[in-house]
PDB file of N, CA and C in Angstrom:
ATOM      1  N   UNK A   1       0.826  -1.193   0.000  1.00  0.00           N
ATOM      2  CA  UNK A   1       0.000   0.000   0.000  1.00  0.00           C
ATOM      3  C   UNK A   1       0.869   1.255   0.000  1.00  0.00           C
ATOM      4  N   UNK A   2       2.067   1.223   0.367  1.00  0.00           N
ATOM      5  CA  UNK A   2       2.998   2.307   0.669  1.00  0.00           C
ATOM      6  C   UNK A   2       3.377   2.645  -0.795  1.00  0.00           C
ATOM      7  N   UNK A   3       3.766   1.884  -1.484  1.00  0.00           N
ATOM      8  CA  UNK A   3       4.119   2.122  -2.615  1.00  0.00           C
ATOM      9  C   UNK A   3       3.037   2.154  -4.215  1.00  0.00           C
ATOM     10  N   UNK A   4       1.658   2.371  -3.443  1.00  0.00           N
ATOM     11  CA  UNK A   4       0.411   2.513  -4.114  1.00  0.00           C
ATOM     12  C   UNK A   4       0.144   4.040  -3.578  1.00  0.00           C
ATOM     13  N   UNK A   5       0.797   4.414  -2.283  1.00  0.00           N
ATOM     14  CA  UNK A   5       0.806   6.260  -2.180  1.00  0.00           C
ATOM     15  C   UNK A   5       1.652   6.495  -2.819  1.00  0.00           C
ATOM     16  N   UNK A   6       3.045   6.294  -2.836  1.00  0.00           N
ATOM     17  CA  UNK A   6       3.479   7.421  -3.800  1.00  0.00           C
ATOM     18  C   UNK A   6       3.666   7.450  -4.826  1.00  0.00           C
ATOM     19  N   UNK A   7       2.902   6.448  -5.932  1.00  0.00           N
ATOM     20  CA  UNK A   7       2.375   6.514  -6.923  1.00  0.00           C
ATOM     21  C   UNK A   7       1.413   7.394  -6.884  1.00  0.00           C
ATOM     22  N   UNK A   8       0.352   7.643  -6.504  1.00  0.00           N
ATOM     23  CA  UNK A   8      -0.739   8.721  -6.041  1.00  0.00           C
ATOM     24  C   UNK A   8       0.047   9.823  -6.202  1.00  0.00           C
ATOM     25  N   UNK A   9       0.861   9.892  -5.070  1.00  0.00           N
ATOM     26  CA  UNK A   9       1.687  11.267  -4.623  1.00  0.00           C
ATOM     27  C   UNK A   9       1.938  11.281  -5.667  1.00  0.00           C
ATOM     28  N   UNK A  10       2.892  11.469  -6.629  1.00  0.00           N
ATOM     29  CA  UNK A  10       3.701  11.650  -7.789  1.00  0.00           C
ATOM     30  C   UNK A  10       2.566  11.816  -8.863  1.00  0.00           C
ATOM     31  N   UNK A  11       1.163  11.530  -8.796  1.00  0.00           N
ATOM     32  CA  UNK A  11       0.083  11.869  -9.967  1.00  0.00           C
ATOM     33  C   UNK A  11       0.029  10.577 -10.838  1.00  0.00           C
ATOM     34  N   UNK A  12       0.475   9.451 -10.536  1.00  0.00           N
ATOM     35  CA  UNK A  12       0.671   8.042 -11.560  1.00  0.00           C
ATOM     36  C   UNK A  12      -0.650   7.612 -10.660  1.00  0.00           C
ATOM     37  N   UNK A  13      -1.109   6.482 -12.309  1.00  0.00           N
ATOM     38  CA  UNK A  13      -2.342   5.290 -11.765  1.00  0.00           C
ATOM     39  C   UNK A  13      -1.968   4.541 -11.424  1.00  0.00           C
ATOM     40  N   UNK A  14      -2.991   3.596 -10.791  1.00  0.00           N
ATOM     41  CA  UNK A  14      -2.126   2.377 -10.176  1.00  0.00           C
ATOM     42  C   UNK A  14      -3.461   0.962 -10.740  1.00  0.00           C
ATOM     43  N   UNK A  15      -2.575   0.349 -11.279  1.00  0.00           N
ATOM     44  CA  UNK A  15      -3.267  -0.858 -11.028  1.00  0.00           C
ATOM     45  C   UNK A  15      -3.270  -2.293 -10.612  1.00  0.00           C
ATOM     46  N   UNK A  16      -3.593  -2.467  -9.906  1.00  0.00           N
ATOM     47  CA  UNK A  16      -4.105  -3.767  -8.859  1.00  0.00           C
ATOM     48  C   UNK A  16      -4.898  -5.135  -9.780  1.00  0.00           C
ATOM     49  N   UNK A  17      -3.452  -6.100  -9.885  1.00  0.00           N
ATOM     50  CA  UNK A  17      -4.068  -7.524 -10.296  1.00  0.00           C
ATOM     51  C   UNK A  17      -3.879  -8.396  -9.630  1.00  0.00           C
ATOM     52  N   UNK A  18      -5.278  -9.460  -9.639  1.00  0.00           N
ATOM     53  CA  UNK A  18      -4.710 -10.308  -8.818  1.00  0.00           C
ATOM     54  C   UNK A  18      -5.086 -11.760  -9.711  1.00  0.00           C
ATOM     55  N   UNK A  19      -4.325 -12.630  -9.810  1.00  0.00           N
ATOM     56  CA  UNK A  19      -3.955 -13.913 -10.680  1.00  0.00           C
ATOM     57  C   UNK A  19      -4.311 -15.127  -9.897  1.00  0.00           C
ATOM     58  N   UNK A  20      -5.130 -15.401 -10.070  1.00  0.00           N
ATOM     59  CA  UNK A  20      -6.179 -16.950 -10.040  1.00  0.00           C
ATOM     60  C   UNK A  20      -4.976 -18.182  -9.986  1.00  0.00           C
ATOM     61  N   UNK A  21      -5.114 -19.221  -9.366  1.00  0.00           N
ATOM     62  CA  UNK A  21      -4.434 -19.908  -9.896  1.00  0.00           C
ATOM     63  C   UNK A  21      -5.187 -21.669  -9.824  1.00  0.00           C
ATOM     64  N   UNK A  22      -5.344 -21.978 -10.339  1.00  0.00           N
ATOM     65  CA  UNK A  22      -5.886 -23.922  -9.932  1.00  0.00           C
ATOM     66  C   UNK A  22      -7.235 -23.367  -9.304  1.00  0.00           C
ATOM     67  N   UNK A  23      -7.437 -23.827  -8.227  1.00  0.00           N
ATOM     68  CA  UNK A  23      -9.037 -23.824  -7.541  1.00  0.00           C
ATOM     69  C   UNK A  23      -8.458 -22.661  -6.988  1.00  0.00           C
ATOM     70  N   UNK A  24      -8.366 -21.779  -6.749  1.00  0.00           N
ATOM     71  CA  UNK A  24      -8.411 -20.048  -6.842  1.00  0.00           C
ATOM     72  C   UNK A  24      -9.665 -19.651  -7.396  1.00  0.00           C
ATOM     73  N   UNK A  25      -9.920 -20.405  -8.613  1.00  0.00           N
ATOM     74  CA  UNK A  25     -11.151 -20.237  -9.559  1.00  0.00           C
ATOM     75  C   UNK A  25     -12.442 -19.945  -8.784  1.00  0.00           C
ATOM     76  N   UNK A  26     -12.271 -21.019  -7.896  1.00  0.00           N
ATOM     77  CA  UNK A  26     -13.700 -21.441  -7.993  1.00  0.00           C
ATOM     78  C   UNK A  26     -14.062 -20.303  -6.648  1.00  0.00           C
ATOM     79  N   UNK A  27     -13.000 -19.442  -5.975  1.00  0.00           N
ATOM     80  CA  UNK A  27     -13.172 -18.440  -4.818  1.00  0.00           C
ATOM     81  C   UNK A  27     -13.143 -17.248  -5.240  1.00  0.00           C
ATOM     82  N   UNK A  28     -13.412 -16.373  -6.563  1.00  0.00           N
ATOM     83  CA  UNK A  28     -13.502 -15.709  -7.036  1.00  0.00           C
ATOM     84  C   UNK A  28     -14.023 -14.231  -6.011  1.00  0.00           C
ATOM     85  N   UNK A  29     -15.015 -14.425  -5.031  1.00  0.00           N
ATOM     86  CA  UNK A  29     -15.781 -13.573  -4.323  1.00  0.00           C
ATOM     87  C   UNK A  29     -14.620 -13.212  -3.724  1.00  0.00           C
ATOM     88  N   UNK A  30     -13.294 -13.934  -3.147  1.00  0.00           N
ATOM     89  CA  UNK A  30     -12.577 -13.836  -2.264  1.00  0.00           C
ATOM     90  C   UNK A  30     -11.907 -12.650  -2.903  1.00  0.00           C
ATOM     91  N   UNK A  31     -11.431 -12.820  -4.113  1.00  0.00           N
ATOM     92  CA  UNK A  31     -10.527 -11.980  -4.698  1.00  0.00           C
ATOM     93  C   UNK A  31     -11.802 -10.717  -5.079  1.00  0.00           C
ATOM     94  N   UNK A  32     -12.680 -10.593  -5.439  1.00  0.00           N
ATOM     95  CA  UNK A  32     -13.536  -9.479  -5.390  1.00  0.00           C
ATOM     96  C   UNK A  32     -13.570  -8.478  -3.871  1.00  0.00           C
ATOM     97  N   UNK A  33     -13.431  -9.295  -2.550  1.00  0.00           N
ATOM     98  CA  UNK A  33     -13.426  -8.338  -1.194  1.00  0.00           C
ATOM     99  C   UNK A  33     -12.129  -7.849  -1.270  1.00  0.00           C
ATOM    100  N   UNK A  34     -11.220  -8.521  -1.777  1.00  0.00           N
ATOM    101  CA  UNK A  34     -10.185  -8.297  -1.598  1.00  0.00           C
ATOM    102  C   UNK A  34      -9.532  -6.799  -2.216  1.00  0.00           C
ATOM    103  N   UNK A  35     -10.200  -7.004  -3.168  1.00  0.00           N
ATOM    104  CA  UNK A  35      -9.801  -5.379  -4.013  1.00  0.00           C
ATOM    105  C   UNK A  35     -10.909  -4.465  -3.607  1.00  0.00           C
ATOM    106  N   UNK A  36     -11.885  -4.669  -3.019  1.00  0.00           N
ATOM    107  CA  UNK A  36     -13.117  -3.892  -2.251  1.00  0.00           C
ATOM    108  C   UNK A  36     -12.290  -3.378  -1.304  1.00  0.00           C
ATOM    109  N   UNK A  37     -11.385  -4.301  -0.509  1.00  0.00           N
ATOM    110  CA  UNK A  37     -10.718  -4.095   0.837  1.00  0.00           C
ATOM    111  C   UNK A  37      -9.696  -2.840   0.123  1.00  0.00           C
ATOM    112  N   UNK A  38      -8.968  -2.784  -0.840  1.00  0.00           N
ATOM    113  CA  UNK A  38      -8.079  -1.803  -1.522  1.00  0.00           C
ATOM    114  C   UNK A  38      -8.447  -0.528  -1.733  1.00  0.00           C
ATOM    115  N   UNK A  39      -9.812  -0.499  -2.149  1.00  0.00           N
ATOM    116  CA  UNK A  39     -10.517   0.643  -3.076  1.00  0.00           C
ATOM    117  C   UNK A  39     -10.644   1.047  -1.612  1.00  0.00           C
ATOM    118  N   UNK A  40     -11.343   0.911  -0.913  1.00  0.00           N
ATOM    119  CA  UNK A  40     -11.753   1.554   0.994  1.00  0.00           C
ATOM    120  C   UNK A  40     -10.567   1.857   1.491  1.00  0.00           C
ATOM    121  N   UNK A  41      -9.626   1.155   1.519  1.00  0.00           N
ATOM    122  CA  UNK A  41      -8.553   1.996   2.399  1.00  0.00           C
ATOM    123  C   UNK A  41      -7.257   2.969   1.179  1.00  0.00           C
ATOM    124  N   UNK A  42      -7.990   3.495   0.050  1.00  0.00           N
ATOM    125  CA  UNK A  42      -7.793   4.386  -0.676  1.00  0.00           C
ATOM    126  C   UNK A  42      -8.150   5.524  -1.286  1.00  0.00           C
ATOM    127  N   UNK A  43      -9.635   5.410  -0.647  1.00  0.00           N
ATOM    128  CA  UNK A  43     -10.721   6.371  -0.930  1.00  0.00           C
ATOM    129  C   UNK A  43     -10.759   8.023  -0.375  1.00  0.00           C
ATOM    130  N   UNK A  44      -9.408   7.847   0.160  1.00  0.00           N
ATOM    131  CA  UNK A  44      -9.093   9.676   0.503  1.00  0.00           C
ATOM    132  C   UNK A  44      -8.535  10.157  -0.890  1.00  0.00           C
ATOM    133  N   UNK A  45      -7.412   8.806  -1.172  1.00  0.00           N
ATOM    134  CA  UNK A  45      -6.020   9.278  -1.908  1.00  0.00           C
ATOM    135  C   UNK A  45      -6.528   9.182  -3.426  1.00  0.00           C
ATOM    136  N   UNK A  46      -7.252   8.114  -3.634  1.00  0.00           N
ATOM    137  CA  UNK A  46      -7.620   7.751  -5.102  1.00  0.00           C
ATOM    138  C   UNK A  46      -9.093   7.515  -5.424  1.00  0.00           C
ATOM    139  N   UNK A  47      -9.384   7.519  -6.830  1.00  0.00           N
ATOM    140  CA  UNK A  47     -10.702   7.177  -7.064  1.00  0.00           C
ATOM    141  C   UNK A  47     -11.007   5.926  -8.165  1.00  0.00           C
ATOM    142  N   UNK A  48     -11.612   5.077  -7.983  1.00  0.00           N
ATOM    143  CA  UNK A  48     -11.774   4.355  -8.982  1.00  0.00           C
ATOM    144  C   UNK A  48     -11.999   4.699 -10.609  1.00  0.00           C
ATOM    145  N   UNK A  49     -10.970   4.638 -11.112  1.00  0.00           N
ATOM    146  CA  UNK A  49     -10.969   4.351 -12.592  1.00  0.00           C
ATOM    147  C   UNK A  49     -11.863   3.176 -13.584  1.00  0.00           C
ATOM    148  N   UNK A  50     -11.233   1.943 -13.178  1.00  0.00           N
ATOM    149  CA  UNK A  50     -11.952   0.925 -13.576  1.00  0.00           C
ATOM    150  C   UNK A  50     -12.312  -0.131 -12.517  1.00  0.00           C
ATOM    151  N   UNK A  51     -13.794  -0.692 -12.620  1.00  0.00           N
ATOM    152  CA  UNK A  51     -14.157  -1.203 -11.393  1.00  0.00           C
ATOM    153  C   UNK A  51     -13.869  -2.777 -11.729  1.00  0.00           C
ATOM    154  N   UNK A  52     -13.455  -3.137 -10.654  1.00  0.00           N
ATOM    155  CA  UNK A  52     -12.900  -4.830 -10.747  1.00  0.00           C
ATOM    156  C   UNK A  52     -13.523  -5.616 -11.707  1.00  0.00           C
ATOM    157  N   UNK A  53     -12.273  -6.403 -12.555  1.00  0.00           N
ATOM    158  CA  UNK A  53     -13.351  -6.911 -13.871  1.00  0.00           C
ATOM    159  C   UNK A  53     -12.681  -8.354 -13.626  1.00  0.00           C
ATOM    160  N   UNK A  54     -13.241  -9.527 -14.177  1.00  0.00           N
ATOM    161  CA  UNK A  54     -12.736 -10.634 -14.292  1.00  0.00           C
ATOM    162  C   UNK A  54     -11.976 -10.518 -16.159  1.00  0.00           C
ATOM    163  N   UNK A  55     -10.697 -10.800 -16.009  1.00  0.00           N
ATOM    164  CA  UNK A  55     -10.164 -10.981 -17.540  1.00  0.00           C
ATOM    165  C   UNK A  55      -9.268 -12.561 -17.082  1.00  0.00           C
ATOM    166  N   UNK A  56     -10.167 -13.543 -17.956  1.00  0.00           N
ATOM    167  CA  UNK A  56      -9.568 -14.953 -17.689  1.00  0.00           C
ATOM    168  C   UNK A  56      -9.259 -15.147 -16.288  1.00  0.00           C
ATOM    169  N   UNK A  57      -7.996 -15.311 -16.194  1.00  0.00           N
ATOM    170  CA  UNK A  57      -7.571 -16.058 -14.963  1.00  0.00           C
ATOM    171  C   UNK A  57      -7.286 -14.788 -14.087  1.00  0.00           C
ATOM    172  N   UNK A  58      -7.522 -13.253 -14.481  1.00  0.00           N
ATOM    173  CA  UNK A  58      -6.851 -12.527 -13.868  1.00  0.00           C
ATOM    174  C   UNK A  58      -7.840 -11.147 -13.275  1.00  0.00           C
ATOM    175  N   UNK A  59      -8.397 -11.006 -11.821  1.00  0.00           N
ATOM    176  CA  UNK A  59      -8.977  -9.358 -11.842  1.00  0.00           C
ATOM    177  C   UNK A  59      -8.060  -8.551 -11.280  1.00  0.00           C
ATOM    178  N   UNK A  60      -8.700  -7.680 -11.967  1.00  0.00           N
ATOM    179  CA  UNK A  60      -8.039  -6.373 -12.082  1.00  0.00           C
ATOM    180  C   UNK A  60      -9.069  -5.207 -11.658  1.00  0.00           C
ATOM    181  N   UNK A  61      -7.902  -4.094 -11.464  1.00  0.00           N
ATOM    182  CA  UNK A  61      -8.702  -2.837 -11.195  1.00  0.00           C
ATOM    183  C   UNK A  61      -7.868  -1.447 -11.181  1.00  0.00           C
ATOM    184  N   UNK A  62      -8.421  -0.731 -11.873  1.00  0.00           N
ATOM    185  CA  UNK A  62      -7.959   0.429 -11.750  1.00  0.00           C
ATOM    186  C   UNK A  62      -7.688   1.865 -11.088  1.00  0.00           C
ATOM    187  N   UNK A  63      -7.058   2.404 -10.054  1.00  0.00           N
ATOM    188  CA  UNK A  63      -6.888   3.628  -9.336  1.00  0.00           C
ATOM    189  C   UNK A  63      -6.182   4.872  -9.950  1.00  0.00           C
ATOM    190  N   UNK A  64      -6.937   5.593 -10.148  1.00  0.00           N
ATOM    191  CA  UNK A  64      -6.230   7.218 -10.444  1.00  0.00           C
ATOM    192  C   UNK A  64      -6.166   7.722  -9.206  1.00  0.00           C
ATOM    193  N   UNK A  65      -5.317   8.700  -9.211  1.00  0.00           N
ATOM    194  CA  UNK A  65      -5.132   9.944  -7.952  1.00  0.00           C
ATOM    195  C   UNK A  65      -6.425  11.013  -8.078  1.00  0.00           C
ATOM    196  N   UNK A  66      -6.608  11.362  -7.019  1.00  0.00           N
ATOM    197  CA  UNK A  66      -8.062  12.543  -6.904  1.00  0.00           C
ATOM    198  C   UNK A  66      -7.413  13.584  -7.198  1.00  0.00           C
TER     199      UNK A  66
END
């Protein structure tokens, strides 16, 4: 997270993936709180860009600086 502020600080996006792996699959919700848990304890510094997407094996999400 430290190094997701001063990306912020400095005016850069940040984006947050997280990679599935074997039965990972099938816990998908897990990895959805998980970047929920990201976006909340960023919501001073950044704003959502792109909202958590499933791409194959991999979600993702996008943070700009406010």
């Amino acid at each position: 997270m430290k190094a997701a502020q001063r990306f912020f600080e400095e005016g850069d996006k940040v984006k947050v993936t997280l990679r599935f792996r074997g039965r990972e699959m099938a816990h998908q919700e897990l990895g959805m709180k998980l970047l929920q848990r990201v976006k909340e304890d960023t919501v001073e510094i950044a704003k959502v860009e792109s909202e958590p997407k499933l791409e194959g094996r991999q979600m993702m999400m996008v943070l700009a600086p406010r």
